[in-house]
Protein backbone atom coordinates (compact mmCIF):
# COMPACT_ATOMS: atom_id res chain seq x y z
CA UNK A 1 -28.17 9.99 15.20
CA UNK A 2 -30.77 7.60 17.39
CA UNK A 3 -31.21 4.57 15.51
CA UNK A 4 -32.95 1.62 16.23
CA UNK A 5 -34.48 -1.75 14.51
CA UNK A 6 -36.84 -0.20 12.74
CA UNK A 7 -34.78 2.70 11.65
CA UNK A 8 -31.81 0.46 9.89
CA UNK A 9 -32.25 -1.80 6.51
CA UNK A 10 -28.96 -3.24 6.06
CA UNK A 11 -30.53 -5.01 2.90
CA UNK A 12 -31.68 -2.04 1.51
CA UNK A 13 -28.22 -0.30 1.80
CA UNK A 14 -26.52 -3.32 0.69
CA UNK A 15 -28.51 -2.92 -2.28
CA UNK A 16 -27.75 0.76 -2.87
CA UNK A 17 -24.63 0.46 -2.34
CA UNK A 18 -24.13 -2.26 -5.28
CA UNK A 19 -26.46 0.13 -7.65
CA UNK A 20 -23.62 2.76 -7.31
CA UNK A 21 -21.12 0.44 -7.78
CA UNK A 22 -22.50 -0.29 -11.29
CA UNK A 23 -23.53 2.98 -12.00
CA UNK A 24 -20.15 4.22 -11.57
CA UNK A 25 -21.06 6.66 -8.58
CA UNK A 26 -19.40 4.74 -5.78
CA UNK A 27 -15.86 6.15 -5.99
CA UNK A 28 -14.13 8.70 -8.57
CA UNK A 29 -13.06 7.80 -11.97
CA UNK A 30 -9.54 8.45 -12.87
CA UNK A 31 -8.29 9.87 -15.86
CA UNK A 32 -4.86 8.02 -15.59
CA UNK A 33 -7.53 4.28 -16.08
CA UNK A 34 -6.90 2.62 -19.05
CA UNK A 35 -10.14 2.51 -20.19
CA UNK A 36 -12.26 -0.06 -20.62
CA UNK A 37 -12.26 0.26 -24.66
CA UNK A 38 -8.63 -0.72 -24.58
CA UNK A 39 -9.98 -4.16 -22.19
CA UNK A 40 -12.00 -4.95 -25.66
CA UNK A 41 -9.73 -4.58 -28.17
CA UNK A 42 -6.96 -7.25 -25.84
CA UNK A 43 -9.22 -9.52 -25.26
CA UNK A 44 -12.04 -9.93 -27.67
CA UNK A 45 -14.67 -9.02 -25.07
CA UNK A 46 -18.04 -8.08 -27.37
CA UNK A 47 -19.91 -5.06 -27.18
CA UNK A 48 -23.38 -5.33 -25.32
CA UNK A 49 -26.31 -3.68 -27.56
CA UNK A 50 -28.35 -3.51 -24.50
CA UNK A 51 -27.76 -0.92 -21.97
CA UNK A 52 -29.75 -0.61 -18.98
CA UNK A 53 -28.25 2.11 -17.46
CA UNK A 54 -26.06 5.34 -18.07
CA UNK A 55 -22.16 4.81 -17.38
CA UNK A 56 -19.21 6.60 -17.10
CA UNK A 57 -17.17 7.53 -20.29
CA UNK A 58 -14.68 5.34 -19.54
CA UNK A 59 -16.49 2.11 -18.96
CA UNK A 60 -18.35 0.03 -21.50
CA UNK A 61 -21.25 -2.41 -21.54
CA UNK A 62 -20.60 -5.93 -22.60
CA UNK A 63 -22.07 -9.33 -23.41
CA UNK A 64 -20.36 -11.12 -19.74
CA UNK A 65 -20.45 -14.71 -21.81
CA UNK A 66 -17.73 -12.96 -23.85
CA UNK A 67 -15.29 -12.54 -21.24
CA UNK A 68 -17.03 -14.87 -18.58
CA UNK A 69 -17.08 -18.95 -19.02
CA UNK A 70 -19.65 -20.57 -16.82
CA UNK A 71 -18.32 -24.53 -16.26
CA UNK A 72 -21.69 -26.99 -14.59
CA UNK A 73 -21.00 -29.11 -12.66
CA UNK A 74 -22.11 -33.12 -12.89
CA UNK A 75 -25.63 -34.79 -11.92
CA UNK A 76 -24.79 -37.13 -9.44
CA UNK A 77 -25.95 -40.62 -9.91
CA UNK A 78 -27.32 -42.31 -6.24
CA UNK A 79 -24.05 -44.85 -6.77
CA UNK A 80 -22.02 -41.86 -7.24
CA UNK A 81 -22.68 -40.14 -3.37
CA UNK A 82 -20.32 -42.08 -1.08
CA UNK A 83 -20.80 -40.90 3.26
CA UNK A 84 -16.98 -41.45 3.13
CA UNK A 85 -14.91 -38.63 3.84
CA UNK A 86 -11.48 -40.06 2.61
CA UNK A 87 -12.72 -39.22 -0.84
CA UNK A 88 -13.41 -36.12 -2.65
CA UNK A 89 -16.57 -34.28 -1.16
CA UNK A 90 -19.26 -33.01 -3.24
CA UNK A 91 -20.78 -29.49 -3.28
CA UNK A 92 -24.19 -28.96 -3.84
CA UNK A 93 -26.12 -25.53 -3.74
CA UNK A 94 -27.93 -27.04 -0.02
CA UNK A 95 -24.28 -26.77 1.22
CA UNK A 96 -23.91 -23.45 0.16
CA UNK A 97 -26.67 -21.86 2.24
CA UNK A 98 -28.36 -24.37 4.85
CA UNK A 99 -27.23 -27.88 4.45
CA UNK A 100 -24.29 -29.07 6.58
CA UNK A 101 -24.24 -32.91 5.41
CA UNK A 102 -21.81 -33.67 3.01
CA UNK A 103 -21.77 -36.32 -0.07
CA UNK A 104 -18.13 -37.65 -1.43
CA UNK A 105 -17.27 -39.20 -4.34
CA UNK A 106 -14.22 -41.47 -5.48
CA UNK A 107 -14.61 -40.26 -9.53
CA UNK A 108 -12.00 -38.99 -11.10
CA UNK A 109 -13.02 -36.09 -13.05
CA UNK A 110 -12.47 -33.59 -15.79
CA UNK A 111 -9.98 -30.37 -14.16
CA UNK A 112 -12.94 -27.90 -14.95
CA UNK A 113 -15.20 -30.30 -13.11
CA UNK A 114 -13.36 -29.13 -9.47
CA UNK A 115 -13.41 -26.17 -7.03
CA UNK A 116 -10.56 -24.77 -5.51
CA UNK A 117 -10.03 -22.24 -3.16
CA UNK A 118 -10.79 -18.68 -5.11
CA UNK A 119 -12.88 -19.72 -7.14
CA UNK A 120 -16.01 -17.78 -8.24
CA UNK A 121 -19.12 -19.88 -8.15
CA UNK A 122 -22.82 -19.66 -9.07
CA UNK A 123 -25.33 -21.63 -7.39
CA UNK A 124 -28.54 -21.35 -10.11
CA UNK A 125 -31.21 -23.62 -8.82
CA UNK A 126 -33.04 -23.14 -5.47
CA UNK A 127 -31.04 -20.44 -4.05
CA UNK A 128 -29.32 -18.41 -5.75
CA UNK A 129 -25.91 -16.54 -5.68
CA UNK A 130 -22.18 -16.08 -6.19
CA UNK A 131 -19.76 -17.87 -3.52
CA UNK A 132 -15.60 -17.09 -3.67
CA UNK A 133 -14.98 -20.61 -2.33
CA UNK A 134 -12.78 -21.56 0.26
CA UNK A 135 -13.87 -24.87 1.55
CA UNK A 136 -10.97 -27.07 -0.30
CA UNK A 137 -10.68 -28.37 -3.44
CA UNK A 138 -14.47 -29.81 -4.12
CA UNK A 139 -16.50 -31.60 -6.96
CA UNK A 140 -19.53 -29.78 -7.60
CA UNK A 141 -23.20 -30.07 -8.28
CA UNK A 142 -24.87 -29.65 -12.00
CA UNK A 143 -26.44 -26.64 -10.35
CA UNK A 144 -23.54 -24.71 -9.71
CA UNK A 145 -21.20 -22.94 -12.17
CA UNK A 146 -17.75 -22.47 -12.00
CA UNK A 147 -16.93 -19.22 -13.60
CA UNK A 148 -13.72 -19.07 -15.51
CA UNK A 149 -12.49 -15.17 -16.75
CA UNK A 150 -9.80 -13.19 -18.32
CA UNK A 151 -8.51 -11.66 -14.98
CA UNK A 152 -6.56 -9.19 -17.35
CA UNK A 153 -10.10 -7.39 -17.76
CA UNK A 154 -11.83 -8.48 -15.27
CA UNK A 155 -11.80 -8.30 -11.80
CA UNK A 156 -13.38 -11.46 -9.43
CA UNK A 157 -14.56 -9.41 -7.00
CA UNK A 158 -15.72 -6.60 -8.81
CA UNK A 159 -17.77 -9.42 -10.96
CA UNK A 160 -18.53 -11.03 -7.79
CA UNK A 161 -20.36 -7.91 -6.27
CA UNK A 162 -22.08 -7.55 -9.59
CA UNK A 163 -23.64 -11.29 -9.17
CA UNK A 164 -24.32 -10.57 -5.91
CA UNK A 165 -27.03 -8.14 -6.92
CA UNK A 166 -30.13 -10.29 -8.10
CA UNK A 167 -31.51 -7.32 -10.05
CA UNK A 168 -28.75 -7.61 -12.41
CA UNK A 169 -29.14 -11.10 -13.34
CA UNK A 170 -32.87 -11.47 -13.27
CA UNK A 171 -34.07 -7.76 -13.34
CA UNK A 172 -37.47 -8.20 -11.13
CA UNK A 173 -36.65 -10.71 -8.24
CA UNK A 174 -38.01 -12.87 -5.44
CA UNK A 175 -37.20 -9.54 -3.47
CA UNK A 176 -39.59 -7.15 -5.46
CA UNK A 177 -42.67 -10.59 -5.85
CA UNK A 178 -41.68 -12.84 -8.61
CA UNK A 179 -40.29 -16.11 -7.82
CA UNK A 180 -37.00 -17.04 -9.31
CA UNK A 181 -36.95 -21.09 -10.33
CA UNK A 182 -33.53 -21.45 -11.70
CA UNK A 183 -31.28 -18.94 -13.74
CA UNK A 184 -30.38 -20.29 -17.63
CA UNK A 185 -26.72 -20.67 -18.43
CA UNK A 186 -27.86 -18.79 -22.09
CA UNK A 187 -29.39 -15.71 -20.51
CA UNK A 188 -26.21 -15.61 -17.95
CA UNK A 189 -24.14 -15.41 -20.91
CA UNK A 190 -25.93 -12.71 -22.49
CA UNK A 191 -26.28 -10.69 -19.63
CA UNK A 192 -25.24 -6.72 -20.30
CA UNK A 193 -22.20 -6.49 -17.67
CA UNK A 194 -20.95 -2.94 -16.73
CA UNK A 195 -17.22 -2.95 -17.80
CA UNK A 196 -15.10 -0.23 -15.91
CA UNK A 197 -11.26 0.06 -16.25
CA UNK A 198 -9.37 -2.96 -14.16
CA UNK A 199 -8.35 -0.66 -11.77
CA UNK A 200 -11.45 0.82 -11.12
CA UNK A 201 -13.13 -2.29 -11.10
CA UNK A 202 -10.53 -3.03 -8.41
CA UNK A 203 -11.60 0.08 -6.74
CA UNK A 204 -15.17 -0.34 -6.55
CA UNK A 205 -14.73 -3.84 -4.88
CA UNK A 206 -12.51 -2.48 -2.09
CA UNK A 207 -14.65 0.33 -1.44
CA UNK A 208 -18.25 -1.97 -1.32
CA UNK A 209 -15.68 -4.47 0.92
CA UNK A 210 -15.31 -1.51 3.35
CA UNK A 211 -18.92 -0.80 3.34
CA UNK A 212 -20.47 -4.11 3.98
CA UNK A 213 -17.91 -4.87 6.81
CA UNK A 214 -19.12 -1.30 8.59
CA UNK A 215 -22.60 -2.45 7.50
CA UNK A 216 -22.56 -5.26 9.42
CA UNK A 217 -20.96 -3.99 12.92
CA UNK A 218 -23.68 -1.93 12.41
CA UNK A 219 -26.55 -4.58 11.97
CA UNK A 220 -25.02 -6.69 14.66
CA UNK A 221 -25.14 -3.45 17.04
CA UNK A 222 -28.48 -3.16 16.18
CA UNK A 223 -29.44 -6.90 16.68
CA UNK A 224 -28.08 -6.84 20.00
CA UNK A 225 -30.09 -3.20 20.90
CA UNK A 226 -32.91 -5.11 19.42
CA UNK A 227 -32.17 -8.06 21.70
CA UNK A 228 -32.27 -5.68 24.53
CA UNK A 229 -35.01 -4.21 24.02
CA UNK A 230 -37.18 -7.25 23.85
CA UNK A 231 -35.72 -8.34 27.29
CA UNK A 232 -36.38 -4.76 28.63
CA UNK A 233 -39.76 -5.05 27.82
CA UNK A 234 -40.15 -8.24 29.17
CA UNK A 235 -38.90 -7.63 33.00
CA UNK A 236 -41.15 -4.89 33.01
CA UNK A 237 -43.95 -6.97 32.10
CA UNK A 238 -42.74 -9.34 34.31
CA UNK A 239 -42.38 -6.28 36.91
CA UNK A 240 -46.35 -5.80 35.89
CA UNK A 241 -47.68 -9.41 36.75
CA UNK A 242 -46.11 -9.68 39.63
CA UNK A 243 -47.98 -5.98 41.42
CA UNK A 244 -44.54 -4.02 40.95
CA UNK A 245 -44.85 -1.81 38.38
CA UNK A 246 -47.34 0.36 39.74
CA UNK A 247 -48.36 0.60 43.71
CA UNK A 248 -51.71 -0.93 44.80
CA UNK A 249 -54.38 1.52 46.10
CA UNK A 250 -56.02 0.04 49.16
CA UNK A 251 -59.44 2.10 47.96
CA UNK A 252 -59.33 -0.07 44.36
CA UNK A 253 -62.32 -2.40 44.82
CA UNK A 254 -60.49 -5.68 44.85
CA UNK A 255 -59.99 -8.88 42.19
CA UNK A 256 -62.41 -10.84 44.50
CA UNK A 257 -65.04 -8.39 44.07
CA UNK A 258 -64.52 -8.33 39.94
CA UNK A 259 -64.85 -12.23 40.02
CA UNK A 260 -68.30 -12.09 41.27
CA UNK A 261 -69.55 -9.55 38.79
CA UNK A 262 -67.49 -11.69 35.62
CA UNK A 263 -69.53 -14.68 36.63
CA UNK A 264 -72.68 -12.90 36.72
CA UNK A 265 -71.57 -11.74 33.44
CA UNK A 266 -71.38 -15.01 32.54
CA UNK A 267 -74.23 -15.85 33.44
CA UNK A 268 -76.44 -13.80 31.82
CA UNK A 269 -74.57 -14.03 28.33
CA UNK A 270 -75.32 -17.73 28.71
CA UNK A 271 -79.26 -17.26 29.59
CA UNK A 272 -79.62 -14.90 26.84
CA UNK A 273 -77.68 -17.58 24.62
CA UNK A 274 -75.12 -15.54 23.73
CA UNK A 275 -72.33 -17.62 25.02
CA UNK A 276 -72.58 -21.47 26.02
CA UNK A 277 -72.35 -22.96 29.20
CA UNK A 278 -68.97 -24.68 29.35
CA UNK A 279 -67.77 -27.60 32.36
CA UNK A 280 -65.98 -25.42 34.85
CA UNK A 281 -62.31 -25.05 35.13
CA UNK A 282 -60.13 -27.13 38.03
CA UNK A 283 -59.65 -25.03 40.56
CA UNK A 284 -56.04 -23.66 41.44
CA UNK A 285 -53.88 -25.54 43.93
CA UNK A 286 -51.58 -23.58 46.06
CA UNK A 287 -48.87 -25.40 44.08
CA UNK A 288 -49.49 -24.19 40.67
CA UNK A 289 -49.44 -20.50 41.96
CA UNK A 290 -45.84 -19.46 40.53
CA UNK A 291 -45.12 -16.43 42.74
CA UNK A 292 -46.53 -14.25 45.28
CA UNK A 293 -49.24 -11.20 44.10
CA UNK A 294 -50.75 -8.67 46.41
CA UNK A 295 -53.48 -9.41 48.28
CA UNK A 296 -56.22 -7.42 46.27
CA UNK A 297 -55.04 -9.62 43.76
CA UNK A 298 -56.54 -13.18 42.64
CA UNK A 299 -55.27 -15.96 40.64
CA UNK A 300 -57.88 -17.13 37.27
CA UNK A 301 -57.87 -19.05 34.79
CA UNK A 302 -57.80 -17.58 31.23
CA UNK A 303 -61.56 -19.24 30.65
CA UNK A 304 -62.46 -17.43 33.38
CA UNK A 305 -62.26 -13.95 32.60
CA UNK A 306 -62.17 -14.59 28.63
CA UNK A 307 -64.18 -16.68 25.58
CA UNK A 308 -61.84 -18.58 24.09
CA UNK A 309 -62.80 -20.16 21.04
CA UNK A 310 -61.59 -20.83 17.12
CA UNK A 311 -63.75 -21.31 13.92
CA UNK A 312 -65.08 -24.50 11.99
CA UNK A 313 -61.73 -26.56 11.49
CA UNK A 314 -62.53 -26.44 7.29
CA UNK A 315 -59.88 -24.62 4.82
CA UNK A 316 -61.72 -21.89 2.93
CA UNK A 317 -61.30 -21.52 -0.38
CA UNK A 318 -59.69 -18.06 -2.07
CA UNK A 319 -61.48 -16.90 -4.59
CA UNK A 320 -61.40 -13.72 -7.22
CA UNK A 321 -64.50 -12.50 -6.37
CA UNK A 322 -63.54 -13.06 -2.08
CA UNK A 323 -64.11 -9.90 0.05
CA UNK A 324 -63.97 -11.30 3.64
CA UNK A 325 -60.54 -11.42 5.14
CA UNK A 326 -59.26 -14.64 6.35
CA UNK A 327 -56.75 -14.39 8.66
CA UNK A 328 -53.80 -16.17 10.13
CA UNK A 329 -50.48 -15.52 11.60
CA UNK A 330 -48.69 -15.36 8.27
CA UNK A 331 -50.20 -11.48 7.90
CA UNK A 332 -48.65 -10.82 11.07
CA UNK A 333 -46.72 -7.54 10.73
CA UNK A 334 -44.18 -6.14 12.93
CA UNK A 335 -46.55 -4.28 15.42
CA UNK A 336 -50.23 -5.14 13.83
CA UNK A 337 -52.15 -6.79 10.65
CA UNK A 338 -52.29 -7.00 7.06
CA UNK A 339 -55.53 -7.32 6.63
CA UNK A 340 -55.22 -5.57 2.95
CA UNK A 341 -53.02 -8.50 1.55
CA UNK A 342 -54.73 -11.36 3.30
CA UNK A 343 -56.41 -13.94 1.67
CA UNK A 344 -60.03 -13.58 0.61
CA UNK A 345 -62.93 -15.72 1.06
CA UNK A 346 -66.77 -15.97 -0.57
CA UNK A 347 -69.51 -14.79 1.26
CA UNK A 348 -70.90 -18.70 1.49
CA UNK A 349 -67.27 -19.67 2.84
CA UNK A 350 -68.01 -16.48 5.56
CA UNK A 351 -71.43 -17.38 6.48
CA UNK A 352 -70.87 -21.26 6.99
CA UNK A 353 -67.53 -20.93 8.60
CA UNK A 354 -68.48 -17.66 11.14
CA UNK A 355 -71.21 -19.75 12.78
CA UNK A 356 -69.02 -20.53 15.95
CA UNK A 357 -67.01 -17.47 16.72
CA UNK A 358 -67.02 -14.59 14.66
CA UNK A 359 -64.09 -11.93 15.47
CA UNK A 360 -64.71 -8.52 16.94
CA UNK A 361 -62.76 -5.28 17.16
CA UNK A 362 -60.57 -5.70 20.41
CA UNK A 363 -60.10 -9.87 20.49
CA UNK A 364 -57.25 -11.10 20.17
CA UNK A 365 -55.63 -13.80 18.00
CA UNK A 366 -53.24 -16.60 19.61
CA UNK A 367 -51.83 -19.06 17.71
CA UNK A 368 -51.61 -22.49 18.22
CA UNK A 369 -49.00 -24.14 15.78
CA UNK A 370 -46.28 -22.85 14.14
CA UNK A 371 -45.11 -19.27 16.45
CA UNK A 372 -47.31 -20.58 19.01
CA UNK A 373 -49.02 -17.74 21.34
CA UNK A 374 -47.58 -14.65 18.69
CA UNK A 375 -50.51 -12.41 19.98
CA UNK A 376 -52.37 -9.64 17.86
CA UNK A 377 -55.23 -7.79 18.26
CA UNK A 378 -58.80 -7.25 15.81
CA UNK A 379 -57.88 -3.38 15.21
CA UNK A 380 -60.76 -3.10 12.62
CA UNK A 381 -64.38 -3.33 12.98
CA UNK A 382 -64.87 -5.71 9.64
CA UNK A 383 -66.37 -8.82 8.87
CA UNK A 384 -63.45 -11.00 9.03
CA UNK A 385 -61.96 -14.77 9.85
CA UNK A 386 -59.28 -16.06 11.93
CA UNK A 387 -57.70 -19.28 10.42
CA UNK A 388 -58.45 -22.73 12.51
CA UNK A 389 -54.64 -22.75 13.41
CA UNK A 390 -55.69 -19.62 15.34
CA UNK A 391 -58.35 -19.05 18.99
CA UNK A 392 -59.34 -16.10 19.52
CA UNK A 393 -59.47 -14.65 23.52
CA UNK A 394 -62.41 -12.14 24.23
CA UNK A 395 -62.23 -10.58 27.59
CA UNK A 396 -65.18 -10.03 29.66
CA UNK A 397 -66.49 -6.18 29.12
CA UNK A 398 -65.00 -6.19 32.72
CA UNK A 399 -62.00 -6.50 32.19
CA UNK A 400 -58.83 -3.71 30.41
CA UNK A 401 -57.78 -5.72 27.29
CA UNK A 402 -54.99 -3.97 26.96
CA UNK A 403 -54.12 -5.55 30.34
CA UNK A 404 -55.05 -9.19 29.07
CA UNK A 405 -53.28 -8.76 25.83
CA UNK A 406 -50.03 -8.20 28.37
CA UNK A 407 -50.55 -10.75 30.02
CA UNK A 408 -50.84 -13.17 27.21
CA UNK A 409 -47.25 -11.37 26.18
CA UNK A 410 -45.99 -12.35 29.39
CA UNK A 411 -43.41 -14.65 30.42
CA UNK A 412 -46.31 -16.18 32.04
CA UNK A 413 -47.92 -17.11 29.57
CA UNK A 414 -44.59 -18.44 27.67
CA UNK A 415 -44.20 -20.99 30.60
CA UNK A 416 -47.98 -21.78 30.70
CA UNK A 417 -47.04 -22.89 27.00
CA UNK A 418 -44.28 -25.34 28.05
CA UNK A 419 -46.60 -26.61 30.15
CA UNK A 420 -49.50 -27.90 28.04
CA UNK A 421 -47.80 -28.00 24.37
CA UNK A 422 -48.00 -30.90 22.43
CA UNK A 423 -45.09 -31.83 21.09
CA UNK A 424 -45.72 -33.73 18.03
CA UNK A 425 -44.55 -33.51 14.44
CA UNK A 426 -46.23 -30.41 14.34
CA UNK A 427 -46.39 -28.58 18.17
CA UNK A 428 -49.85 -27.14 18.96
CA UNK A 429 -51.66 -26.26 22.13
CA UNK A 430 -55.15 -27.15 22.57
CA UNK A 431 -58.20 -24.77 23.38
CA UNK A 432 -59.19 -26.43 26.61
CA UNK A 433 -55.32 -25.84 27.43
CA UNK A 434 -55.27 -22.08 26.23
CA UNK A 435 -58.42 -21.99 28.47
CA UNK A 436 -56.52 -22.77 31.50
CA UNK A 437 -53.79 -20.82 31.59
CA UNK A 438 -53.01 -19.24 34.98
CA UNK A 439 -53.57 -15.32 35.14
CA UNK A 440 -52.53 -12.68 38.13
CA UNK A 441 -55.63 -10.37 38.35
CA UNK A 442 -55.51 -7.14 39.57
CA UNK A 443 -58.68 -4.99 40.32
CA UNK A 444 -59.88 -3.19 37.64
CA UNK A 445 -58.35 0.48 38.54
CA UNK A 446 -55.10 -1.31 38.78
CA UNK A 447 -55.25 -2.82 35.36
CA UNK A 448 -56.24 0.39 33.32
CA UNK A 449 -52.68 1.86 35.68
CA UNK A 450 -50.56 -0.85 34.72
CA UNK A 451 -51.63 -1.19 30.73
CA UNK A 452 -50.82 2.12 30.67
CA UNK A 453 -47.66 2.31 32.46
CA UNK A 454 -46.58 -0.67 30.05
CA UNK A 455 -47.14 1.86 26.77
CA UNK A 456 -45.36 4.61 28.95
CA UNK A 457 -42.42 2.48 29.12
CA UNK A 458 -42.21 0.42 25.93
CA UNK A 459 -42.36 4.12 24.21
CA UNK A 460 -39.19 5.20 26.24
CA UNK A 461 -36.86 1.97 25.69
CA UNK A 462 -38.17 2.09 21.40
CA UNK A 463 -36.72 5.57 21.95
């Protein structure tokens, strides 16, 4: 079977793969199991009254606070967080998931206060999930349980895996829109927990063990053909700029000639007031030319063969009754837009703020902070806004945007934004920098030949 990035969830399986595992439908029951009614009677576990799902006859639902003790941890007074390591470090949840600086602390504290290795952890505040430790014996955080069980009924991995799933502790997650704040040690404890003989349970951890590890040779071989073919498509863009990807045809009328007519273009737009007259570019110096082109080709500046231009620098306000889509790169997709789920302005919000530049089908959006130069193109002919943290390029009508857009994908254009970034707390690049990017242009014919010949290829290596 082909498969490719776009092909492969590894979350989703991961997720159906723990929904079987509590469902019972991950590996066989056997008969031989002493069954999980036997697991209540021994050790006082208490029957759950809620069941959200069908089980096997052999398994029962339980209250987990009956067989599952959930230990916090201690809030940490300033005093209390020492940055020496000859005493007992302290974990907290940032540790657990991004945070590689470490507190210690010289207290000497109640047993069920530390982590060893093997333990089963929660963090419940921030982020969220179950941890087996096995960073050395730790104090921990207030937001972090320790989870103590009877490991004569229960398994720790088998309850591990069933933490692991957020749908089971919180039912509708951050994954399906809500936003989880922190997790209550009361509802933890009366959470319905799926209770399958010990061996089973034992069973069922092995077997989602053995499916995550395949899982993820698979995601990193997918990574790395995703990896490849991002560099694939950039050498032959790079192949493109440069006059190799297709062969020049000496009868093409040449870049030179398509200069002329873009200024006249120019010109007119500007005595019909369409377009204002701007202070022309610097010229290009023999020194800023990167690498050779063909001679029908010429080297321009990004102003000169595009508008480039942004909107009022004022944040709109989203309103209920909004109909106007204001966009910016966080409704980026994969390959396009969402212009459905993007935020909504008023019509006196549109009007005031689309003064300046208002988008058309076929520009295209670059951004200037955050993924700087992430390019997308207007693929809908609606009123619409492009954030302030956005410019938008307009080729002349002379020019193949599809060719433009490639070049703006370029590894051109990714050195052009070394070049003139600002690097402050917050990197940007400036309009009148965007404006002078260096381009290679080819004569028209050659363009409409190479944009295709770019969506000929790129179709082959997604596969």
């Amino acid at each position: 079977m082909k498969m490719n990035s776009l092909d492969f969830d590894a979350q989703a399986l991961r997720e159906k793969i723990l929904d079987l595992a509590m469902r019972g439908k991950l590996v066989p029951q056997d008969p031989n199991d002493e069954p999980a009614s036997v697991l209540l009677e021994k050790d006082n576990l208490k029957n759950s009254d809620e069941k959200p799902h069908d089980i096997p006859a052999s398994w029962k639902w339980i209250i987990l606070g009956s067989g599952v003790n959930f230990y916090n941890g201690r809030a940490y007074k300033k005093n209390e967080l020492l940055n020496d390591d000859k005493f007992t470090p302290v974990l907290r949840v940032g540790n657990l998931f991004t945070n590689s600086s470490w507190y210690y602390s010289d207290l000497k504290l109640d047993p069920n206060k530390y982590i060893d290795n093997g333990d089963l952890i929660y963090a419940w505040s921030a982020s969220f999930g179950p941890k087996i430790w096995n960073g050395g014996r730790v104090i921990f955080h207030y937001h972090i349980w320790k989870l103590k069980y009877d490991n004569t009924a229960i398994d720790k991995n088998f309850l591990y895996y069933f933490l692991l799933d957020k749908r089971n502790v919180v039912g509708e997650t951050d994954l399906h829109g809500s936003t989880m704040k922190h997790i209550t040690k009361t509802n933890m404890e009366h959470l319905p927990f799926p209770l399958p003989p010990l061996s089973e349970q034992s069973r069922i951890a092995a077997k989602i063990a053995q499916l995550f590890a395949l899982l993820r040779k698979v995601e990193t071989s997918t990574q790395q053909y995703a990896k490849l073919q991002t560099l694939l498509k950039s050498k032959v863009l790079d192949l493109a700029m440069c006059g190799k990807l297709v062969k020049q045809d000496p009868n093409d009328e040449p870049a030179s000639v398509l200069l002329e007519k873009i200024k006249a273009e120019k010109q007119e737009l500007i005595k019909e007031k369409k377009i204002k007259k701007t202070k022309p570019l610097p010229p290009i110096t023999d020194d800023e030319k990167p690498f050779a082109i063909p001679d029908s080709w010429e080297w321009v500046r990004l102003g000169d063969i595009a508008q480039v231009g942004d909107i009022d620098h004022k944040m709109p306000k989203q309103t209920q009754d909004g109909i106007y889509p204001y966009i910016s790169p966080k409704d980026f997709t994969k390959n396009g837009i969402d212009y459905q789920n993007s935020k909504k302005i008023s019509k006196e919000d549109f009007i005031k703020l689309s003064k300046k530049f208002l988008p058309q089908k076929g520009d295209l959006i670059f951004p200037r902070y955050g993924t700087i130069g992430k390019i997308r193109e207007v693929n809908v002919d609606l009123p619409l806004l492009v954030s302030y943290s956005c410019c938008l390029v307009r080729s002349s009508k002379l020019i193949d945007n599809s060719f433009v857009k490639s070049e703006l994908d370029s590894q051109i254009t990714k050195e052009e934004i070394k070049r003139y970034i600002n690097k402050s707390t917050q990197p940007n690049i400036g309009l009148k920098s965007i404006q002078r990017f260096l381009f290679p242009l080819p004569p028209l014919e050659e363009q409409k030949k190479i944009a295709k010949r770019i969506s000929e290829v790129n179709k082959i290596i997604d596969g």
